[in-house]
Protein backbone atom coordinates (compact mmCIF):
# COMPACT_ATOMS: atom_id res chain seq x y z
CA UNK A 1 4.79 -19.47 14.62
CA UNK A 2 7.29 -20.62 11.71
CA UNK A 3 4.66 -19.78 9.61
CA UNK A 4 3.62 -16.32 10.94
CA UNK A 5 6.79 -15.71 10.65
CA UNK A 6 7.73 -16.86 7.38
CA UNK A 7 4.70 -14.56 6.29
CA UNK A 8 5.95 -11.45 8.00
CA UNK A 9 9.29 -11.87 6.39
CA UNK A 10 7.98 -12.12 2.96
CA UNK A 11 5.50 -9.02 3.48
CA UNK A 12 8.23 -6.69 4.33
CA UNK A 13 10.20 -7.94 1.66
CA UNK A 14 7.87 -8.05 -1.35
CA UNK A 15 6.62 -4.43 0.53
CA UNK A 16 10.17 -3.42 0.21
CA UNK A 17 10.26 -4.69 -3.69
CA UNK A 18 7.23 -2.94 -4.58
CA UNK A 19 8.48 0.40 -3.41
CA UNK A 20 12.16 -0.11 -4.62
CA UNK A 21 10.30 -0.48 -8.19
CA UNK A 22 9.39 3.10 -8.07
CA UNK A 23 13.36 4.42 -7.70
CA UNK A 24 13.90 1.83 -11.21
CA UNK A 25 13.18 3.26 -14.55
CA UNK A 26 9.82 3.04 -15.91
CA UNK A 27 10.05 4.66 -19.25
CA UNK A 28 13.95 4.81 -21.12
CA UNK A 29 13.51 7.17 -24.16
CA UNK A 30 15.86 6.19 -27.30
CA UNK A 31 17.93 9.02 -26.47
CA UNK A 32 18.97 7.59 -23.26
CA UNK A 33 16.59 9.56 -21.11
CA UNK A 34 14.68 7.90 -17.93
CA UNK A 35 11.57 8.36 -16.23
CA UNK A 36 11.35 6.70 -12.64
CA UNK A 37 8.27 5.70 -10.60
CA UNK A 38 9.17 8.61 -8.31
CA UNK A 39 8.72 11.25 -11.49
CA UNK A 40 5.67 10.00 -13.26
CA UNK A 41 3.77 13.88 -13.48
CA UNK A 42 6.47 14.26 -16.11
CA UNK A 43 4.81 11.39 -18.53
CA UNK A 44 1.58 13.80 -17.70
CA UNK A 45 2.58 16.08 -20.56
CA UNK A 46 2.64 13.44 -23.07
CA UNK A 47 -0.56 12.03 -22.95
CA UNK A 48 -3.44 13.26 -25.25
CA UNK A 49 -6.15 15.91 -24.22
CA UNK A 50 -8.02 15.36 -22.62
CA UNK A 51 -6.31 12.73 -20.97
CA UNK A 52 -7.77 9.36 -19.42
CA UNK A 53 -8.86 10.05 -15.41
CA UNK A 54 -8.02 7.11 -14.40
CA UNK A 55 -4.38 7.50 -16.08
CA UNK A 56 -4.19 11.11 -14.74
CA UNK A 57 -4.67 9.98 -10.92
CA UNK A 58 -2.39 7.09 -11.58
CA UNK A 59 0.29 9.32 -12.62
CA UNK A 60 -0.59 11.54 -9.52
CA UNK A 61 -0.05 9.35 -6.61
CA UNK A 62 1.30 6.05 -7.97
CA UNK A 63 3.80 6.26 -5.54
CA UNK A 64 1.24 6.46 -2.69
CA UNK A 65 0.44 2.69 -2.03
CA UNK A 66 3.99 1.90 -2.02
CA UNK A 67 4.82 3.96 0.86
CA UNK A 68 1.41 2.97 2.57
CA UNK A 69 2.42 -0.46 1.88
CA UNK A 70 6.10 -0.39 3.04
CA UNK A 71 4.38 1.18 6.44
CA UNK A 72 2.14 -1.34 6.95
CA UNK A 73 4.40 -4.39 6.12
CA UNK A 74 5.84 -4.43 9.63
CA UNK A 75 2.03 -4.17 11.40
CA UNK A 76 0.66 -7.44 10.65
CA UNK A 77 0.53 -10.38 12.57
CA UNK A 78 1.74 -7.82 15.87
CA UNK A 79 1.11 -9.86 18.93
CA UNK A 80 2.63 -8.67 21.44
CA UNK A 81 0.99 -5.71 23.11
CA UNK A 82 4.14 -3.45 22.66
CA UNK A 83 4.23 -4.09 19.29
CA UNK A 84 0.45 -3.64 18.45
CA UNK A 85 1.20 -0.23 19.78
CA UNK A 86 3.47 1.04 17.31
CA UNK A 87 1.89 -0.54 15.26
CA UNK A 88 -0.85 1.93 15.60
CA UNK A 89 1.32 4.94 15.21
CA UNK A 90 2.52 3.39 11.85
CA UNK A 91 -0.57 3.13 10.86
CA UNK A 92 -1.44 6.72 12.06
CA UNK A 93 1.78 7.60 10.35
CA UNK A 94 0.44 6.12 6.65
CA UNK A 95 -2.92 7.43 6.86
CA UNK A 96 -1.37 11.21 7.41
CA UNK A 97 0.64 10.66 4.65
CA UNK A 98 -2.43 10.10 2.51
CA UNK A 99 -4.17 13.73 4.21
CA UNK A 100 -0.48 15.39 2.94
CA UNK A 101 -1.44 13.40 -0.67
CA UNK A 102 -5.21 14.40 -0.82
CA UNK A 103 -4.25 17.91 0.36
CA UNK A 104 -1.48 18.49 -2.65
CA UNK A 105 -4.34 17.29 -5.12
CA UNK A 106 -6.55 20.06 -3.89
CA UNK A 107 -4.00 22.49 -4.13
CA UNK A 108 -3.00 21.20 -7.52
CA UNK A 109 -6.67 22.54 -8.66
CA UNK A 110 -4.77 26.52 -8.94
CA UNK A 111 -2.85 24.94 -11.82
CA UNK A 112 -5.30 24.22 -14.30
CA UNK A 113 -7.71 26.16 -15.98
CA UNK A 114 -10.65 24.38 -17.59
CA UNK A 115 -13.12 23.47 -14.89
CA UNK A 116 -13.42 19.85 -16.07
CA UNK A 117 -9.71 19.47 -14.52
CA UNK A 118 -10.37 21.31 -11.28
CA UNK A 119 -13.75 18.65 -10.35
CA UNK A 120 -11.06 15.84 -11.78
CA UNK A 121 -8.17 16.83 -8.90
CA UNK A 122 -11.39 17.53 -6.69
CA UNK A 123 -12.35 13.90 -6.62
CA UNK A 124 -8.49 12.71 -7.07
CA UNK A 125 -7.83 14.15 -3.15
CA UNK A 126 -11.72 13.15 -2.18
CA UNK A 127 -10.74 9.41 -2.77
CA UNK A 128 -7.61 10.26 -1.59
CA UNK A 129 -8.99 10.98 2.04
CA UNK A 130 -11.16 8.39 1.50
CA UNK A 131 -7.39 5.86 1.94
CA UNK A 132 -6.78 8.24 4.77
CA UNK A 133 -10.16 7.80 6.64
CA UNK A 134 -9.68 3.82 6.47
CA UNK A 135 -6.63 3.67 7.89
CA UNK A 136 -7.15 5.55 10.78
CA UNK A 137 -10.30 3.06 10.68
CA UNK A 138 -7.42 0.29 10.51
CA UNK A 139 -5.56 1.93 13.58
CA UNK A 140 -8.77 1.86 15.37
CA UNK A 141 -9.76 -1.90 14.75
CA UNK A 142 -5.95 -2.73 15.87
CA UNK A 143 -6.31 -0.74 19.14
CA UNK A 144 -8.97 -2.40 19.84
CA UNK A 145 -7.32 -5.49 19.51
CA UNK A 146 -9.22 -6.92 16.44
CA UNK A 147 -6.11 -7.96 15.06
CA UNK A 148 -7.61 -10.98 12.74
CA UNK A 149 -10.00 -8.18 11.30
CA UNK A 150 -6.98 -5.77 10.82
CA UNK A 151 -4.94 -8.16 9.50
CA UNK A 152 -7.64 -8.72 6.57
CA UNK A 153 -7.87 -5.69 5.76
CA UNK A 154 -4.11 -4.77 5.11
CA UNK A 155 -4.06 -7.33 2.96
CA UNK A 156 -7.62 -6.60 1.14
CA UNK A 157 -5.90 -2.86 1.13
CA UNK A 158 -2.89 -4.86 -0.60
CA UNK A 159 -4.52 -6.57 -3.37
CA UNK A 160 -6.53 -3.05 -4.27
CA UNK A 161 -2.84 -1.80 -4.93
CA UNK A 162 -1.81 -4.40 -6.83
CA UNK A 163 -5.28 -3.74 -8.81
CA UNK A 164 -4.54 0.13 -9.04
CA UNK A 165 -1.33 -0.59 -10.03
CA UNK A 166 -1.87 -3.53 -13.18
CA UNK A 167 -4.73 -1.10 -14.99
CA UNK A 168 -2.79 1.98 -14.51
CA UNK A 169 -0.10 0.57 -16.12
CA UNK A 170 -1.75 -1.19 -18.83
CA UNK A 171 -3.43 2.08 -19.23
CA UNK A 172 -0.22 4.15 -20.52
CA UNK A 173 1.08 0.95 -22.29
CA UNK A 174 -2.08 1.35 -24.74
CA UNK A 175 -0.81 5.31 -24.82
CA UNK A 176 1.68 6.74 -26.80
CA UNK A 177 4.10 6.47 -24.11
CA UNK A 178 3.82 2.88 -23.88
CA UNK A 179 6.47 1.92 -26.50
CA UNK A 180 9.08 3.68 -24.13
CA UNK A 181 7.71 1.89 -20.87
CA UNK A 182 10.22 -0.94 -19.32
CA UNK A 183 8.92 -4.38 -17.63
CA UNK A 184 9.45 -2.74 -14.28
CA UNK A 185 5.60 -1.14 -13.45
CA UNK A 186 4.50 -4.55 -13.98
CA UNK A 187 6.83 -5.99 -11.35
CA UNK A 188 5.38 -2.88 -8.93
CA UNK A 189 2.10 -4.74 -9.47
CA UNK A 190 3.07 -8.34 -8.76
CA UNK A 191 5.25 -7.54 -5.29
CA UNK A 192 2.03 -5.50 -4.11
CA UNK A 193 -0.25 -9.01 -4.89
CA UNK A 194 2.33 -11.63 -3.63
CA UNK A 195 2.70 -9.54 -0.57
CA UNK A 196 -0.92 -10.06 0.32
CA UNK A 197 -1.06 -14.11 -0.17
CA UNK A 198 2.05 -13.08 2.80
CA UNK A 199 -0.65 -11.10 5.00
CA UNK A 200 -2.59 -13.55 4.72
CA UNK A 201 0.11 -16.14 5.54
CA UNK A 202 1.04 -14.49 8.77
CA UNK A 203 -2.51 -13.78 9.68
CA UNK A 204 -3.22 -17.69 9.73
CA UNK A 205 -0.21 -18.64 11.27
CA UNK A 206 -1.03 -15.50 14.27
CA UNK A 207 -4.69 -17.02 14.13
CA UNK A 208 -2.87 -20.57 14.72
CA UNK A 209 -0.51 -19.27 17.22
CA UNK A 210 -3.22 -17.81 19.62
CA UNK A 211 -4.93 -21.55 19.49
CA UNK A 212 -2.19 -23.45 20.50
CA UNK A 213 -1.70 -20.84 23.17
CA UNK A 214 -5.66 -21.02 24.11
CA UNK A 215 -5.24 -24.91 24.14
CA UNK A 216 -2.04 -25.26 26.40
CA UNK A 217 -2.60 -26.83 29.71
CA UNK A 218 -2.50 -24.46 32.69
CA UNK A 219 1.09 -24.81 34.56
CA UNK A 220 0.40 -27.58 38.05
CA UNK A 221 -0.23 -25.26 41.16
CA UNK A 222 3.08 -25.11 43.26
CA UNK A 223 3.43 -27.87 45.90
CA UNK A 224 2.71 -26.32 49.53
CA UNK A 225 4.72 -28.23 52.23
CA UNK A 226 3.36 -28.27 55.61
């Protein structure tokens, strides 16, 4: 339990790190003017045409996985029956906010001209929806009480953001916006990985929790005086 625990802790706190990186400065021009993680279309404009895809859907929903991810924090490990329960809803919760994501991308296709970038914002809210369609996936594997299975996949989901997040960033440091960029999208990238070794953490100590319980001796039969 100290374990599962200690696990659960650090998830919502590196969860809670990750997303606070995003309200930081990520680019701080010589002038004295910031960029947060928050406002990242803005960098849009200064990258070359046409610009990298990858880099272009980075800059679109970077933010994303850190509100997924500050959602799920408080989900894993549930094992009481109340709390499994809203933990579904939360995870309900985080996959609509991905449809409201996928849905701005489509709508985002009115704003450019060239075809090239309408099939780009196409795809962007396709995989999108695709986030969307496994974590409603995720709420179904919870409800039906697969929490071991869920539990592995928030934190598989976990170390995909910290992925995302460490080549989107090195992308635009190898742009010209890079000499402007601060330490802190790196750090983004590092909460989202250490708070998947915590998943995992307070998956093992849940799995070790439900064996001790499995393993206790049944309570003695009360005595029955004549």
């Amino acid at each position: 339990m100290t374990l599962r625990r200690a696990g659960r802790a650090g998830l919502v706190l590196l969860a809670l790190t990750a997303f606070v990186q995003f309200l930081l400065p990520w680019f701080a021009g010589d002038d004295g003017e910031v960029v947060i993680g928050l406002d990242l279309t803005y960098v849009e404009a200064e990258l070359p045409e046409p610009a990298n895809p990858l880099t272009q859907y980075f800059l679109e929903v970077a933010p994303l996985p850190a509100y997924v991810a500050l959602l799920l924090a408080g989900t894993v490990a549930a094992r009481r029956r109340w709390a499994r329960i809203v933990a579904v809803v939360v995870v309900v919760l985080a996959a609509a906010l991905a449809v409201v994501a996928a849905v701005g991308l489509l709508s985002a296709v009115e704003d450019y001209w060239e075809p090239y970038e309408a099939v780009r914002f196409q795809i962007y809210a396709v995989v999108t929806g695709g986030l969307a369609v496994l974590l409603l996936a995720g709420a179904g594997v919870l409800a039906a009480g697969l929490r071991r299975a869920y539990d592995g996949l928030v934190a598989g989901l976990l170390v995909a953001f910290a992925a995302f997040q460490m080549v989107g960033v090195g992308l635009l440091a190898g742009e010209g916006v890079g000499a402007s960029m601060t330490a802190v999208p790196w750090l983004a990238g590092a909460a989202y990985l250490a708070a998947a070794v915590c998943a995992v953490l307070a998956a093992v100590g849940s799995a070790s929790g439900d064996r001790t319980d499995d393993a206790a001796p049944a309570p003695p039969p009360p005595l029955v005086r004549a």
